[in-house]
Protein backbone atom coordinates (compact mmCIF):
# COMPACT_ATOMS: atom_id res chain seq x y z
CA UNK A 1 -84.49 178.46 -24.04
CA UNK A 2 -80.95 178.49 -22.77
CA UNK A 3 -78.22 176.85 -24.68
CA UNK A 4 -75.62 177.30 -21.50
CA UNK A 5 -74.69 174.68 -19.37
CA UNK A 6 -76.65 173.99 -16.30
CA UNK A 7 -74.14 175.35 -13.20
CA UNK A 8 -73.44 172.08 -10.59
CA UNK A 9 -75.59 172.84 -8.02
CA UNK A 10 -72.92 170.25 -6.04
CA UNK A 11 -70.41 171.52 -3.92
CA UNK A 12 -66.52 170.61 -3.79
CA UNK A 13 -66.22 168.83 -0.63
CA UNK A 14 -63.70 170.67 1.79
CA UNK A 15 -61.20 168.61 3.68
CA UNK A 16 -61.22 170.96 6.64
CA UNK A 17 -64.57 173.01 6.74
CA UNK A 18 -63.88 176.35 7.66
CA UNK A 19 -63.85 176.96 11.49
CA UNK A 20 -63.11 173.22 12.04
CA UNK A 21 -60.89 172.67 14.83
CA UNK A 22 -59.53 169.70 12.47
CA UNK A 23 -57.84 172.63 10.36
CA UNK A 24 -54.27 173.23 10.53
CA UNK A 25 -52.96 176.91 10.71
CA UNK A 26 -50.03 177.80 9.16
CA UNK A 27 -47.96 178.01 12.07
CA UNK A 28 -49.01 174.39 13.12
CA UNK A 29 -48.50 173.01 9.49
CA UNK A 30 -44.39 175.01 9.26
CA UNK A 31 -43.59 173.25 12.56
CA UNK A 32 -44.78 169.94 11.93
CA UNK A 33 -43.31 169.73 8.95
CA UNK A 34 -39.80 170.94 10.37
CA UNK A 35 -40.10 168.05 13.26
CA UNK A 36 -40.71 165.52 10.31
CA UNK A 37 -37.72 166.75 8.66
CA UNK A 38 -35.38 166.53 11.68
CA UNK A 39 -36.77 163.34 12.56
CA UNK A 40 -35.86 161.65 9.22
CA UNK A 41 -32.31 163.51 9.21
CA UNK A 42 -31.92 162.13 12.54
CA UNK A 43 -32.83 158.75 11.23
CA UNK A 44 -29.95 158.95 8.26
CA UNK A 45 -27.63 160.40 10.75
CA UNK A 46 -28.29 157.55 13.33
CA UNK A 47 -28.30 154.74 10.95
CA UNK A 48 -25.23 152.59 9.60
CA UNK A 49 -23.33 154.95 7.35
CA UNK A 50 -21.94 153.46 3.95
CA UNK A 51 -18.88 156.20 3.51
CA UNK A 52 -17.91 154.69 6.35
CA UNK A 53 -17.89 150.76 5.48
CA UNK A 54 -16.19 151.98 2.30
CA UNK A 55 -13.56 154.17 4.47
CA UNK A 56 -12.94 150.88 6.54
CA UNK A 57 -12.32 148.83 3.55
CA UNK A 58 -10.19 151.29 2.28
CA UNK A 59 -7.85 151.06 5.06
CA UNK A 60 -7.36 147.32 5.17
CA UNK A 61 -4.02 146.50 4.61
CA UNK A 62 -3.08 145.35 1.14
CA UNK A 63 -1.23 142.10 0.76
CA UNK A 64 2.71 142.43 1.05
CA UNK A 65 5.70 139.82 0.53
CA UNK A 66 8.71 139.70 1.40
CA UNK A 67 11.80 139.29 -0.91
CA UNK A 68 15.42 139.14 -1.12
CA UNK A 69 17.49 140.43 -3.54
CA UNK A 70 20.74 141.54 -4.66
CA UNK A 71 21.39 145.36 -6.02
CA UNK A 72 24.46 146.89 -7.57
CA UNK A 73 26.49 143.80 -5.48
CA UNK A 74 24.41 144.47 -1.80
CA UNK A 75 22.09 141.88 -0.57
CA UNK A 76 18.71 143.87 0.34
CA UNK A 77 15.33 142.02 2.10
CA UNK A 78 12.30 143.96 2.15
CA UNK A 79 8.65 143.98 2.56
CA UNK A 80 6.70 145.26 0.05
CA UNK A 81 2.82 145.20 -1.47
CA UNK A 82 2.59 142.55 -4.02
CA UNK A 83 2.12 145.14 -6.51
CA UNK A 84 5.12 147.52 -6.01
CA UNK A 85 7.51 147.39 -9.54
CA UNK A 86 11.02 146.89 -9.57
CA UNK A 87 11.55 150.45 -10.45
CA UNK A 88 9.16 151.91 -7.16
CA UNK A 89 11.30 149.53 -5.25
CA UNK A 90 14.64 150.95 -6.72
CA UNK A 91 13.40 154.62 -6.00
CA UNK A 92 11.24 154.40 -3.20
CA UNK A 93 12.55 151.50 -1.00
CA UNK A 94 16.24 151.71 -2.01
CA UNK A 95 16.77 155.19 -2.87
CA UNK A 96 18.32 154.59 -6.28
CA UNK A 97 16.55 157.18 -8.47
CA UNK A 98 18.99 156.76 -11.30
CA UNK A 99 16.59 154.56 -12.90
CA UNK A 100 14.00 157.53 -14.29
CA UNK A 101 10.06 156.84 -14.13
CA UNK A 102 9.28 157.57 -18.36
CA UNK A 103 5.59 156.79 -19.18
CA UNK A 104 5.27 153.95 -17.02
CA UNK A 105 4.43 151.32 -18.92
CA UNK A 106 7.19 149.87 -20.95
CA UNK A 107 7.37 152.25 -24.08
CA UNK A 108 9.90 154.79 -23.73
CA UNK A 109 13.01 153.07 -21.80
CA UNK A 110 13.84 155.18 -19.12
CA UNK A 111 13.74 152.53 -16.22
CA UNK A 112 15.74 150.07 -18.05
CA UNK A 113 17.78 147.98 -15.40
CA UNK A 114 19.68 144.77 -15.81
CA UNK A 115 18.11 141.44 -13.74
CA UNK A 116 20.67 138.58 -14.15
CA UNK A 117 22.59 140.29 -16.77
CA UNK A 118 19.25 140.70 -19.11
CA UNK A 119 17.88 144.28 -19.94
CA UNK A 120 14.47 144.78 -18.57
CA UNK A 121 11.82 147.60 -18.19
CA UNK A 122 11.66 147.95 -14.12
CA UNK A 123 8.25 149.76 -14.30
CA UNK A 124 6.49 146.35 -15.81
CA UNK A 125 8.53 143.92 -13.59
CA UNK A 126 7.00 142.97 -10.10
CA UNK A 127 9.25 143.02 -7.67
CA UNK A 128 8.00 139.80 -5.92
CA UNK A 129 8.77 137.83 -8.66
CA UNK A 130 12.49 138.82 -7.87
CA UNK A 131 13.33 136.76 -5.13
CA UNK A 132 17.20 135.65 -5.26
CA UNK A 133 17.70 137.99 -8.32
CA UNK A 134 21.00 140.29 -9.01
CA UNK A 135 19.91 143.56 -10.36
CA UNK A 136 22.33 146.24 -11.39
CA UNK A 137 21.69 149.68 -12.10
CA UNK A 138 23.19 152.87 -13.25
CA UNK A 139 24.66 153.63 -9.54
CA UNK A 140 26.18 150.33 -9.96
CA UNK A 141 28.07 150.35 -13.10
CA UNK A 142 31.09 152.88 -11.77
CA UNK A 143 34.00 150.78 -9.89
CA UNK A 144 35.06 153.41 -7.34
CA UNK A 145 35.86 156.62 -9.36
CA UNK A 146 35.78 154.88 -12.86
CA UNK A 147 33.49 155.06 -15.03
CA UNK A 148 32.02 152.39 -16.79
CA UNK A 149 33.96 152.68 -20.50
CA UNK A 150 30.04 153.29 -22.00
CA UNK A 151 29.17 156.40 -19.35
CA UNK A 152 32.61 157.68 -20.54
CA UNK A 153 31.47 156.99 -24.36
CA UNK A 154 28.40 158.86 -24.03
CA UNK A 155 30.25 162.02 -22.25
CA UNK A 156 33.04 161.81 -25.24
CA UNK A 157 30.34 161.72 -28.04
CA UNK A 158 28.10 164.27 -25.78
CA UNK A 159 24.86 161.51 -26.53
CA UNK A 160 22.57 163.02 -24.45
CA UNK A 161 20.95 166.69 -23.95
CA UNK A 162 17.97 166.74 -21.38
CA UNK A 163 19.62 163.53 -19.33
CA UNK A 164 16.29 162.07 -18.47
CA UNK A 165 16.50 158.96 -20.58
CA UNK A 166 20.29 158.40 -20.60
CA UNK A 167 20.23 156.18 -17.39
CA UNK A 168 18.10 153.92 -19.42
CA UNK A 169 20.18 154.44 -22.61
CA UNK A 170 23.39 153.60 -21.29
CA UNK A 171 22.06 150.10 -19.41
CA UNK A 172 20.39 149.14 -22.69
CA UNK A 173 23.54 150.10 -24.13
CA UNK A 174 25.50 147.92 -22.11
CA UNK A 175 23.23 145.36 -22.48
CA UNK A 176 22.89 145.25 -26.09
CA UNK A 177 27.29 144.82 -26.27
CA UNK A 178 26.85 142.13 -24.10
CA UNK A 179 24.13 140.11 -26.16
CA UNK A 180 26.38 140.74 -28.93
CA UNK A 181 23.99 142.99 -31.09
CA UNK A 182 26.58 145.34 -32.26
CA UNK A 183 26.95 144.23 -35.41
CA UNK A 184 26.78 147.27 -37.18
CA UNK A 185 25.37 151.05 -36.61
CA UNK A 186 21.90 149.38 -38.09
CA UNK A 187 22.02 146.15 -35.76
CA UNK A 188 22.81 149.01 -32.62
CA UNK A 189 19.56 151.20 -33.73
CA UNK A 190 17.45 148.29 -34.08
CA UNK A 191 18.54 146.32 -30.29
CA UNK A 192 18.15 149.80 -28.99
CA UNK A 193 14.78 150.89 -30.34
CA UNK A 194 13.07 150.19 -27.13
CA UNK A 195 14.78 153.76 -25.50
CA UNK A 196 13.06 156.50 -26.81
CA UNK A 197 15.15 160.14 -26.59
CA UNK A 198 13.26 163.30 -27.18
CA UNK A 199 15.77 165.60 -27.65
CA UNK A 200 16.57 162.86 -30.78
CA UNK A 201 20.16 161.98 -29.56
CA UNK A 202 20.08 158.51 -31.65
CA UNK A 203 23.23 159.43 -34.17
CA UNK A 204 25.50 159.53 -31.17
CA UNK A 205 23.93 157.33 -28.86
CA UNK A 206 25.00 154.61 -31.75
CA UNK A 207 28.23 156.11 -31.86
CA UNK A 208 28.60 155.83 -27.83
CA UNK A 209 27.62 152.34 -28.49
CA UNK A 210 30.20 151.34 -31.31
CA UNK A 211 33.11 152.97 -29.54
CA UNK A 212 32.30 150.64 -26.36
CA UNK A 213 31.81 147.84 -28.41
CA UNK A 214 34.60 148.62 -30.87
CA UNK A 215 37.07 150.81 -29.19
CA UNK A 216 36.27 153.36 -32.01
């Protein structure tokens, strides 16, 4: 007696028996399939695209103001977006690049400007806010030919290498003798830690700083 299975005496049903017109060859199954595919790429292509809603939002206009302020003794009014700093409007708007663009947000001192006489970072300071204000800036400190007695400290002490921060240095400066913090070379240091200088100019930077304040 046989152990093997017993064989399925049932056929596998065929979809499309052969020589049934029902069939497709493989001509007529390639180009259907390519008509499908154009037909749905037609479909994406005809239909709303979303790059483009996006694109469109993109371009809307962002909210501007306008404001009025005086610079270095000039009355300016301009229109700006409500998120353009005091230092993009110096630079960009005004064309006063004296004031340098450091890191950018606040740390190293570079953009340090003077708004109503008080020493702030430009790049944090919105210039909407500004309305009415009197900012001065390095452009604005010489009188004619003369230099303002702490530019001429810092050349006779040679207090800066690179350049890129002294802009910044010399307004804090000049801002730190006129809030009084100038004490002593540790008082100086301490109301000017806020401008960083990488080519570590701080010893005479101080000393610029004294002989302003001191005639030294």
């Amino acid at each position: 007696m046989s152990t093997e299975p017993p064989e399925s005496t049932v056929a596998p049903p065929e979809e499309f028996p052969e020589g049934s017109s029902s069939a497709p060859s493989r001509r007529t199954f390639i180009a259907s399939t390519a008509v499908g595919g154009a037909v749905v790429a037609g479909g994406l292509v005809a239909g709303p695209s979303v790059f483009g809603a996006e694109s469109a939002v993109a371009a809307e206009a962002p909210p501007t103001s306008r404001v009025s302020l005086t610079v270095n003794g000039e009355r300016h009014t301009v229109t700006v977006d409500n998120r353009t700093s005091l230092l993009d409007l110096l630079r960009e708007h005004l064309g006063l690049t004296g004031s340098k663009k450091g890191c950018n947000a606040g740390a190293c001192g570079a953009c340090t400007v003077l708004v109503d006489g008080r020493r702030v970072n430009s790049c944090l300071t919105l210039a909407v806010r500004l309305e009415g204000a009197e900012v001065t800036t390095i452009e604005g400190l010489v009188k004619g030919e003369r230099l303002h007695p702490l530019q001429q400290a810092f050349i006779d002490q040679d207090a800066f290498q690179c350049g890129y921060c002294t802009s910044g240095q010399i307004m804090s400066g000049v801002g730190c003798i006129d809030e009084g913090h100038t004490g002593s070379p540790e008082e100086i240091r301490e109301f000017m830690s806020g401008n960083i200088c990488r080519c570590g100019c701080y010893v005479k930077i101080v000393r610029a700083v004294e002989q302003t304040a001191h005639g030294k």
